[in-house]
Protein backbone atom coordinates (compact mmCIF):
# COMPACT_ATOMS: atom_id res chain seq x y z
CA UNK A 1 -17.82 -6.87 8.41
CA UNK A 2 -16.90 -10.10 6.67
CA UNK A 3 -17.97 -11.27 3.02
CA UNK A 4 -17.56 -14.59 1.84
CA UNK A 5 -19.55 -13.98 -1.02
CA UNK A 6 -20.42 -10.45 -2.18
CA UNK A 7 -21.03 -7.22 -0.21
CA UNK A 8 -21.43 -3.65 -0.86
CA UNK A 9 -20.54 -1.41 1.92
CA UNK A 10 -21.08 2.37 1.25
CA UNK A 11 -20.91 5.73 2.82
CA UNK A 12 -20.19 3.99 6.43
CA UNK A 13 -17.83 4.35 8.82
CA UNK A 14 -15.56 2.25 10.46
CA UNK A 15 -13.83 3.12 13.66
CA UNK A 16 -11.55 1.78 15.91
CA UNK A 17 -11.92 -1.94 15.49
CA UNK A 18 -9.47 -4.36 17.52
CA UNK A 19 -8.44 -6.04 15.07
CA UNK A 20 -9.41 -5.54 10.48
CA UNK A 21 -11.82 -3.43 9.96
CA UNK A 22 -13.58 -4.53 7.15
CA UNK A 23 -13.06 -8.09 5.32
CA UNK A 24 -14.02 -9.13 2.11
CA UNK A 25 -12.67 -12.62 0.97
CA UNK A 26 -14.48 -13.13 -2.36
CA UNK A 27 -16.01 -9.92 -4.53
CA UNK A 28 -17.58 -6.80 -3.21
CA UNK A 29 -17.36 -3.04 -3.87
CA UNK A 30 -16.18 -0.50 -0.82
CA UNK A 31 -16.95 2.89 -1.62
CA UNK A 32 -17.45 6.29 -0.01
CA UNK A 33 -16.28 4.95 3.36
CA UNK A 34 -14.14 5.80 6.45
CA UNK A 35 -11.72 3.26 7.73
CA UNK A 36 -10.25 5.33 10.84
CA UNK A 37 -7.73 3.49 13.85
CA UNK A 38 -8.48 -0.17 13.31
CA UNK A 39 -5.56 -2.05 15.37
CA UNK A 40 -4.57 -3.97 12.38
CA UNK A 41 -5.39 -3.39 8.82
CA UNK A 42 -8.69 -1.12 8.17
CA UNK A 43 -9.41 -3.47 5.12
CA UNK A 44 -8.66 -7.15 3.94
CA UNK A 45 -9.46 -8.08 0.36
CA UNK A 46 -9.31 -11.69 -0.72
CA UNK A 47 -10.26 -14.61 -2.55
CA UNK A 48 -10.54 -14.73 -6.42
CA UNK A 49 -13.76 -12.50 -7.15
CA UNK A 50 -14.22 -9.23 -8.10
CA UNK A 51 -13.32 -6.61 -5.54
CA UNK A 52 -13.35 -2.52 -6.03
CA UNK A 53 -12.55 0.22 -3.28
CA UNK A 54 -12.47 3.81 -4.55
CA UNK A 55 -13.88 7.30 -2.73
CA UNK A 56 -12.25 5.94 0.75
CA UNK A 57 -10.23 7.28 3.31
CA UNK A 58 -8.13 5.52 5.56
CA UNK A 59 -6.32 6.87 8.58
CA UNK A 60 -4.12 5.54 10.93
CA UNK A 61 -5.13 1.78 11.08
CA UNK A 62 -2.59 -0.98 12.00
CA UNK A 63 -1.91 1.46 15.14
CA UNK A 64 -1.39 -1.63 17.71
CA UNK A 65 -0.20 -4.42 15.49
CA UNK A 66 -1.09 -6.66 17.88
CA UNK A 67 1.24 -9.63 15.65
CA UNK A 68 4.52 -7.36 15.95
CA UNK A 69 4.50 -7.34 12.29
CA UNK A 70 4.65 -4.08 10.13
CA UNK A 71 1.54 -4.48 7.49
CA UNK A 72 -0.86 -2.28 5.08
CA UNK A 73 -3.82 -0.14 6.48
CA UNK A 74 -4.92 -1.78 2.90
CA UNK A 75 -3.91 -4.86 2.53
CA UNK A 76 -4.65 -7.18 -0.40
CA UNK A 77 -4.02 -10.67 0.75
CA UNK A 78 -1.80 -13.95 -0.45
CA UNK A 79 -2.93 -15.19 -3.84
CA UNK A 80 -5.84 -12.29 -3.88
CA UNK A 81 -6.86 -11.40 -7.26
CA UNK A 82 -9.21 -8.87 -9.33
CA UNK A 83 -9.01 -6.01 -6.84
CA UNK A 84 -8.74 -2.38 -8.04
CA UNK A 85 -8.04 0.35 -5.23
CA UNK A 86 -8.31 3.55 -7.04
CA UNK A 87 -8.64 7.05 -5.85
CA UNK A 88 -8.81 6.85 -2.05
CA UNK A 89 -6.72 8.09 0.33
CA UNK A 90 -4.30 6.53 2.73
CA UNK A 91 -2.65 8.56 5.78
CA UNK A 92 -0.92 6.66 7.95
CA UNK A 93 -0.99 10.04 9.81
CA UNK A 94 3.39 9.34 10.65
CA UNK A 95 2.39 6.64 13.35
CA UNK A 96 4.82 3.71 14.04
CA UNK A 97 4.58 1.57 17.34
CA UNK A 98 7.60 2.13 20.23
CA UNK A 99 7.89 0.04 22.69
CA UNK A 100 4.82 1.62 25.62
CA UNK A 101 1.81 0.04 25.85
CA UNK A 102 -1.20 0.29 23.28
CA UNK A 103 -5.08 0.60 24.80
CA UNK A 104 -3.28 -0.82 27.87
CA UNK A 105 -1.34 -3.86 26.14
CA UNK A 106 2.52 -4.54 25.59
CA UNK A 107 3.30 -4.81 22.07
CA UNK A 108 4.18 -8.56 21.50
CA UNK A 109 7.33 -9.78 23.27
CA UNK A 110 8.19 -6.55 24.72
CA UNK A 111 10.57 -5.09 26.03
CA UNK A 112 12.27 -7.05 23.45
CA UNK A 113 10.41 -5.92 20.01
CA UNK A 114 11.33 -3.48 17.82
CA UNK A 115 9.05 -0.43 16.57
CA UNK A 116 6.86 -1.08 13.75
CA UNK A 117 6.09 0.67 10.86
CA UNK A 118 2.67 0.91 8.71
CA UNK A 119 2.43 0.42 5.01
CA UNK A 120 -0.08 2.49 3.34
CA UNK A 121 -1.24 -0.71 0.74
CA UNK A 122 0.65 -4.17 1.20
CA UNK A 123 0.41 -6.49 -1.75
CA UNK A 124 1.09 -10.14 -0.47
CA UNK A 125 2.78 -13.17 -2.00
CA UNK A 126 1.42 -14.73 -4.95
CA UNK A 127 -1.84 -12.24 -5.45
CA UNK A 128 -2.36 -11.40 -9.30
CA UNK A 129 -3.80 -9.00 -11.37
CA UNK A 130 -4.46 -6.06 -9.43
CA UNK A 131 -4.94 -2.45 -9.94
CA UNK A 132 -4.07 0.20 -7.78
CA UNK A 133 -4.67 3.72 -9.60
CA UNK A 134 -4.64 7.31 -8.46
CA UNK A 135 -4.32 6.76 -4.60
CA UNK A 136 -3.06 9.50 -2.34
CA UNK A 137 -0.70 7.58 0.13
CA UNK A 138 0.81 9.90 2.16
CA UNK A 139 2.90 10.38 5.93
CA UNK A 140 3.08 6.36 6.24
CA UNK A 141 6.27 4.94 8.69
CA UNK A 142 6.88 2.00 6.24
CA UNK A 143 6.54 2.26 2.56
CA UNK A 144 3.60 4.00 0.64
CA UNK A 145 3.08 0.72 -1.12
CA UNK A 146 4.56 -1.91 -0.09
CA UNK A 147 4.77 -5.42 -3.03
CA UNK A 148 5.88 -9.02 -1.60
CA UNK A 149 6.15 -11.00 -4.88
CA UNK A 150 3.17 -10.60 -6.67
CA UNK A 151 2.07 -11.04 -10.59
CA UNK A 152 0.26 -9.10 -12.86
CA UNK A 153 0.02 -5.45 -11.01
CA UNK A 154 -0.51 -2.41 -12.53
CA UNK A 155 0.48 1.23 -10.07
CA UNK A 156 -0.49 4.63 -11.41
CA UNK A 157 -0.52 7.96 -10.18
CA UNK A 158 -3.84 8.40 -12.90
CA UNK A 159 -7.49 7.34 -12.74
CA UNK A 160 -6.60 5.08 -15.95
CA UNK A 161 -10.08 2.69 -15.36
CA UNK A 162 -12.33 5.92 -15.37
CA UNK A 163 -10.57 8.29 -18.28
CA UNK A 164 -7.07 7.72 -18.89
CA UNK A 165 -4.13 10.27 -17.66
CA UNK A 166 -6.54 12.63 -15.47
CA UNK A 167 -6.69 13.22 -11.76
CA UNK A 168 -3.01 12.74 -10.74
CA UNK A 169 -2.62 11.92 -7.20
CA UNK A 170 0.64 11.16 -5.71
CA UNK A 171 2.92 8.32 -3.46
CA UNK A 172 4.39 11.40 -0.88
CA UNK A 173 5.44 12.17 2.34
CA UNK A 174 6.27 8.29 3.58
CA UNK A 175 8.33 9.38 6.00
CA UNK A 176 11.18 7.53 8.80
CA UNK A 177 13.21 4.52 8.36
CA UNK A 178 11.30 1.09 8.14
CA UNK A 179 12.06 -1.03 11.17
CA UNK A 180 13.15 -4.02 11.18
CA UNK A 181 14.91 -3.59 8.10
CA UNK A 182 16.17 -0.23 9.00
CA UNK A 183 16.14 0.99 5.24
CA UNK A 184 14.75 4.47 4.97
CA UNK A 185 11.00 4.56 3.97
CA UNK A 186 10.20 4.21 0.24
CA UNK A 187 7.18 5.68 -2.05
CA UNK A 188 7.05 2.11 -3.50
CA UNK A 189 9.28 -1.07 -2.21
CA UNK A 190 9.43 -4.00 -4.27
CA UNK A 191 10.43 -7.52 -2.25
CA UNK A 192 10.73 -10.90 -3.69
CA UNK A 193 10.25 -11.97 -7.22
CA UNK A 194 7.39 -10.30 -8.86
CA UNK A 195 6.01 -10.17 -12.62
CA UNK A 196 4.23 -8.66 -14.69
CA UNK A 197 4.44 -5.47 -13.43
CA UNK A 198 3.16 -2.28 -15.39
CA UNK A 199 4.50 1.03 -13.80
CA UNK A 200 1.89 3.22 -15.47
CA UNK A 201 2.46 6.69 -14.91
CA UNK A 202 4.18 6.55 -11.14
CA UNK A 203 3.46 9.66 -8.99
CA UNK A 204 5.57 9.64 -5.94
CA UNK A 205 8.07 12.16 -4.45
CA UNK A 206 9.24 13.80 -1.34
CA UNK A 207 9.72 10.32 0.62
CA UNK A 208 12.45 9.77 3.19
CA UNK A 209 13.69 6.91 0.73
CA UNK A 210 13.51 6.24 -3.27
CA UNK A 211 10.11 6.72 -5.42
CA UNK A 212 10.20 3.29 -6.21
CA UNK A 213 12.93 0.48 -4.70
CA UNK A 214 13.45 -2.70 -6.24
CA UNK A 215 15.24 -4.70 -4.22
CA UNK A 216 18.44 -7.47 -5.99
CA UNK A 217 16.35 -10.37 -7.12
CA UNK A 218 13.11 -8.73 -7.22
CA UNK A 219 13.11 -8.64 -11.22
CA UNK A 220 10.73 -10.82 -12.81
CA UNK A 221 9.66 -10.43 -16.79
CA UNK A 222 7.19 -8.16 -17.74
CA UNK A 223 8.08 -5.26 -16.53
CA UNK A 224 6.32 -1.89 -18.07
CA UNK A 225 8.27 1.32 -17.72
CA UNK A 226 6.54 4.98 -18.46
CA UNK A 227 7.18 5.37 -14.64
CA UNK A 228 6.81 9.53 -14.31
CA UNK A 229 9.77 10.04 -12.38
CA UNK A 230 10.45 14.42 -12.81
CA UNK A 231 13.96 14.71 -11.95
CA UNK A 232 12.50 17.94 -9.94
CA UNK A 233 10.98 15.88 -7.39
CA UNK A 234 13.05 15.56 -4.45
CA UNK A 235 13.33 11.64 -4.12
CA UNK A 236 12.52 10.81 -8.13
CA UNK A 237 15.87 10.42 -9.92
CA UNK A 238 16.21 6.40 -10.07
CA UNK A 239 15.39 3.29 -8.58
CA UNK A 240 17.67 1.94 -6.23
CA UNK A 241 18.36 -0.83 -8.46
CA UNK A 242 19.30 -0.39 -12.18
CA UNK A 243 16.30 -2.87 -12.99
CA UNK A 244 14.40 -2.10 -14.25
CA UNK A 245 15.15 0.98 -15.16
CA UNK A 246 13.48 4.15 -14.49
CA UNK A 247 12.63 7.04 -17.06
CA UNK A 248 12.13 10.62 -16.86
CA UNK A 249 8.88 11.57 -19.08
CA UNK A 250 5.12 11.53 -18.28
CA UNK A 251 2.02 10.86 -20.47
């Protein structure tokens, strides 16, 4: 499915598509549907209008990555804005390409390529204001969520649009090292400049890597702390960077 203009899609299923699942690349609402081993990402969101996905599950999409690159099973797209992605979940189910063939195909330029991991949510370059809230992203090969240089995103663990602090759900289990940067895999990986971040209430532990990495020059201004880090949780005790820094209490 592709929208250029609005589209509701509801209490569907989508199932291994070749390439995206779903696209929508100007406003429409995704709800209450199944997004289950599309080769690349099981859904797209672009363009400037309004876009909301809540009530989904995803499971193991980008399994062939037919571009060689590592990417999001949800993946909102360069300069994408007014998307909210809240209370779905996202289980990359621990898959990461090797170097055999996929439905009969070589992954690109192999032998030569290197594995490739899958993000649970990618948010690209130069997409603002988005809202990602109370998403369980679990057992994904590259980072739970994964942020290239984007403005004006707000991450909680909480349903804040619906009513506030309630219905925790947690960044966990992102498991493996994240080819081909070879880092291990973080909750939540900041890369490039972003802006205008709010950390609302973070939820994320028991990932190979940190909670949340910020990588050197990733620090914009406006950062928001309140980040929910519990020094019990395995992984939880600081970003890798000191900013901006991390803090130990929850709403």
């Amino acid at each position: 499915m592709t929208s250029g203009a609005s589209a509701t899609l509801t209490s569907s299923g989508v199932y291994y598509a070749r390439s995206t699942g779903a696209w929508i690349l100007n406003s429409g609402t995704v709800a209450f549907t199944s997004f289950d081993h599309s080769g690349t990402a099981g859904l797209n969101l672009g363009g400037t209008g309004t876009k909301s996905v809540r009530n989904s599950t995803f499971y193991r999409n980008r399994y062939e990555m037919p571009d060689g690159s590592g990417g999001g099973q949800v993946y909102i797209g360069p300069y994408a804005t007014n998307a909210t992605v809240e209370d779905n979940t996202i289980d990359g189910a621990d898959w990461q390409t090797g170097y055999s063939n996929i439905n009969n195909c070589y992954p690109p330029q192999w032998p030569n390529t290197v594995p490739q991991a899958v993000y649970g949510i990618e948010v690209e370059t130069g997409s603002v204001n988005n809202y990602l809230y109370s998403n369980d992203v679990k057992r994904n090969t590259g980072a739970g969520i994964n942020i290239n240089s984007a403005s004006g995103l707000t991450i909680s663990g909480y349903l804040l649009s619906q009513c506030g602090y309630c219905y925790p759900r947690y960044v966990h289990d992102n498991t493996g090292y994240n080819p081909p940067f070879g880092n291990a895999t973080d909750g939540i990986w900041f890369v490039g400049a972003s802006q205008g971040i709010s950390l609302n209430g973070i939820l994320s532990r028991y990932n190979t890597g940190h909670s949340v990495s910020v990588w050197p020059g990733t620090g914009g201004y406006g950062w928001l702390g309140n980040h929910c880090l519990l020094p019990t949780y395995t992984t939880s005790m600081a970003f890798v960077y000191p900013y901006p820094l991390s803090t130990t209490t929850c709403p």
